[in-house]
Protein backbone atom coordinates (compact mmCIF):
# COMPACT_ATOMS: atom_id res chain seq x y z
CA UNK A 1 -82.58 -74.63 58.04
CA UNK A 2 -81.63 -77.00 55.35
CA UNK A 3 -81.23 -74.15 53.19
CA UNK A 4 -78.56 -72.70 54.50
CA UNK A 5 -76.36 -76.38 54.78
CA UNK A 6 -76.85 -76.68 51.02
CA UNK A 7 -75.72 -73.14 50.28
CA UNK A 8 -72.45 -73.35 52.38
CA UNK A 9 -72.46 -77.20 50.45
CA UNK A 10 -72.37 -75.33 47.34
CA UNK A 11 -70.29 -72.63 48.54
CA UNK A 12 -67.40 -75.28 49.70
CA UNK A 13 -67.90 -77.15 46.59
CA UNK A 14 -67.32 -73.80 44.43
CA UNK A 15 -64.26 -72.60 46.39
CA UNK A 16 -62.97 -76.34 45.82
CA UNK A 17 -63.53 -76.42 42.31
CA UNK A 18 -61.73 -72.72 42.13
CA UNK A 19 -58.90 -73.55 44.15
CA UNK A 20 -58.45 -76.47 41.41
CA UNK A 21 -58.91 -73.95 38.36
CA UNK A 22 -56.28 -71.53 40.13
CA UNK A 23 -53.78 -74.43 40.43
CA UNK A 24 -54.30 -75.78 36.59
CA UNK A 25 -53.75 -72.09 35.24
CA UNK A 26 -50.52 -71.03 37.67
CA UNK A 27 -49.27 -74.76 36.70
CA UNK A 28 -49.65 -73.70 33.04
CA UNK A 29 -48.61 -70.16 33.55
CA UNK A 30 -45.72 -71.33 35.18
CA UNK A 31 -44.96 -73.83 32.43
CA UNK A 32 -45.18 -70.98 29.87
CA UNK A 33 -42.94 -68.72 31.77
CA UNK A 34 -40.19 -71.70 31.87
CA UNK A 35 -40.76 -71.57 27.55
CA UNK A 36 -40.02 -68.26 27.34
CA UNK A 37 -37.05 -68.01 29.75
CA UNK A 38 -35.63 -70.52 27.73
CA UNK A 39 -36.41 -68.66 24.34
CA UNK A 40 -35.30 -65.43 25.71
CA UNK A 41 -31.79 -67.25 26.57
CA UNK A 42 -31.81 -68.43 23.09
CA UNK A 43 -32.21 -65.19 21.63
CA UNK A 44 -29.34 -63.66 23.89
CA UNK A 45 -27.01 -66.54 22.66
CA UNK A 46 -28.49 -65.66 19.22
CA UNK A 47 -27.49 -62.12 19.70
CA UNK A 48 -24.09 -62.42 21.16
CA UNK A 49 -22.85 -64.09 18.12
CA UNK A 50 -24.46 -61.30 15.95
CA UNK A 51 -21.71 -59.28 18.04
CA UNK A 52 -18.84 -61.05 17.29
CA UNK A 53 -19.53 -61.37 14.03
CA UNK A 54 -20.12 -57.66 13.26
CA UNK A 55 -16.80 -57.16 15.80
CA UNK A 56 -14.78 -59.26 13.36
CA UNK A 57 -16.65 -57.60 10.20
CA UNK A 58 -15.24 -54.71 11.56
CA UNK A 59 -11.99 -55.48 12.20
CA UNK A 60 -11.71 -57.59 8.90
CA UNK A 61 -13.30 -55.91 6.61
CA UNK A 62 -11.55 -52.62 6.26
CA UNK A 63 -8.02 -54.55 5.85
CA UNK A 64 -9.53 -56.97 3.61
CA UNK A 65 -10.97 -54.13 1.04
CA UNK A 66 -7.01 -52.32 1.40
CA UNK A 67 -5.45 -55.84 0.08
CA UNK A 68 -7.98 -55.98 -2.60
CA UNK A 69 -7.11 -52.22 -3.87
CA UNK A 70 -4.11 -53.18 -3.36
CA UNK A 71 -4.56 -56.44 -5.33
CA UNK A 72 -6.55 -54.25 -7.68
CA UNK A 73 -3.53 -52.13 -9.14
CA UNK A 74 -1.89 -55.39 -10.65
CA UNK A 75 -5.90 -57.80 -11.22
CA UNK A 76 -8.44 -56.03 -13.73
CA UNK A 77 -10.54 -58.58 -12.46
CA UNK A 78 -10.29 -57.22 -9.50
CA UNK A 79 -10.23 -53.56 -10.17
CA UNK A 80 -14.00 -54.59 -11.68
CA UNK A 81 -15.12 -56.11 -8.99
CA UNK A 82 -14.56 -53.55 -6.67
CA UNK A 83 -16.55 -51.14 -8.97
CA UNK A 84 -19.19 -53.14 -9.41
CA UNK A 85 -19.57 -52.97 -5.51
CA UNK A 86 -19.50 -49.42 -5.37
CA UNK A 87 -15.55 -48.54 -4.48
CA UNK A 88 -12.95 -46.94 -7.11
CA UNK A 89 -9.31 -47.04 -6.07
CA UNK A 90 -7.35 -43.82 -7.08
CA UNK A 91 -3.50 -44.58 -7.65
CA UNK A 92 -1.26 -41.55 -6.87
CA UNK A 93 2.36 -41.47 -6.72
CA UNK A 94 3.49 -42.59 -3.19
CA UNK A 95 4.38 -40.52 -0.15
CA UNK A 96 8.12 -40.65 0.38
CA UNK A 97 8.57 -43.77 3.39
CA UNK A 98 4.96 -45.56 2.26
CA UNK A 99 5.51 -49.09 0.97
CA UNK A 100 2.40 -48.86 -1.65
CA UNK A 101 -0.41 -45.97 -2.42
CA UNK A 102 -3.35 -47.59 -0.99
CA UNK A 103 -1.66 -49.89 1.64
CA UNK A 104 -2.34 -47.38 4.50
CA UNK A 105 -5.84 -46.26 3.16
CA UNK A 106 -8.91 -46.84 5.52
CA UNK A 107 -11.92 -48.88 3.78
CA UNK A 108 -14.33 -46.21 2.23
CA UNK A 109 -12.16 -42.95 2.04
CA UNK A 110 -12.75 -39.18 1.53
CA UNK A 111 -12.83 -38.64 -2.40
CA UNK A 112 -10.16 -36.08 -1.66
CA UNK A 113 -7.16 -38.59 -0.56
CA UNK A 114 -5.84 -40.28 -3.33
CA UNK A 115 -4.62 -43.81 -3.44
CA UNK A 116 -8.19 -44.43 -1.21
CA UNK A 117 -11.02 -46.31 -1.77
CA UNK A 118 -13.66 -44.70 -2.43
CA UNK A 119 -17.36 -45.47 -2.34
């Protein structure tokens, strides 16, 4: 008979030390879960201001390369350093009503416009 009280002895003693195990590892899990909820708002921060600045890229950057052709009519300097990035500005005489040739020209233009830059 005293068999069978040290097996349940050991049996209780077992599911105790379990029950203990369990806890530590959902206490950790649960810490680690907390980390990466914090790292995954990070990243979404992180990522949002990726968006704004590609939003204002954009929005900036095709005006900003018109000035500079622009700019690049009267500045050799500057005429070179937009064809040392790639873009060639093509002067043409100007449409009756348009202020200069490339002031109304999109940023990277069809070769066939002229006044345009051009990639």
């Amino acid at each position: 008979m005293k068999i069978y009280y040290y097996i349940s002895v050991a049996a209780a003693a077992l599911a105790l030390v379990l029950s203990i195990v369990l806890f530590a590892v959902g206490s950790s899990n649960q810490t680690l879960q907390n980390e990466v909820q914090a790292q995954q708002v990070e990243l979404q921060k992180q990522q949002e201001e990726i968006n704004k600045g590609q939003a204002i890229s954009q929005k900036v950057g095709p005006e900003l390369l018109r000035d500079m052709a622009v700019a690049s009519t009267k500045n050799e300097k500057m005429k070179q350093l937009l064809a040392k990035n790639g873009y060639t500005v093509n002067m043409a005489t100007p449409a009756p009503g348009s202020a200069t040739p490339a002031a109304k020209a999109p940023a990277p233009a069809p070769a066939s416009e002229p006044g345009r830059l051009q990639p």
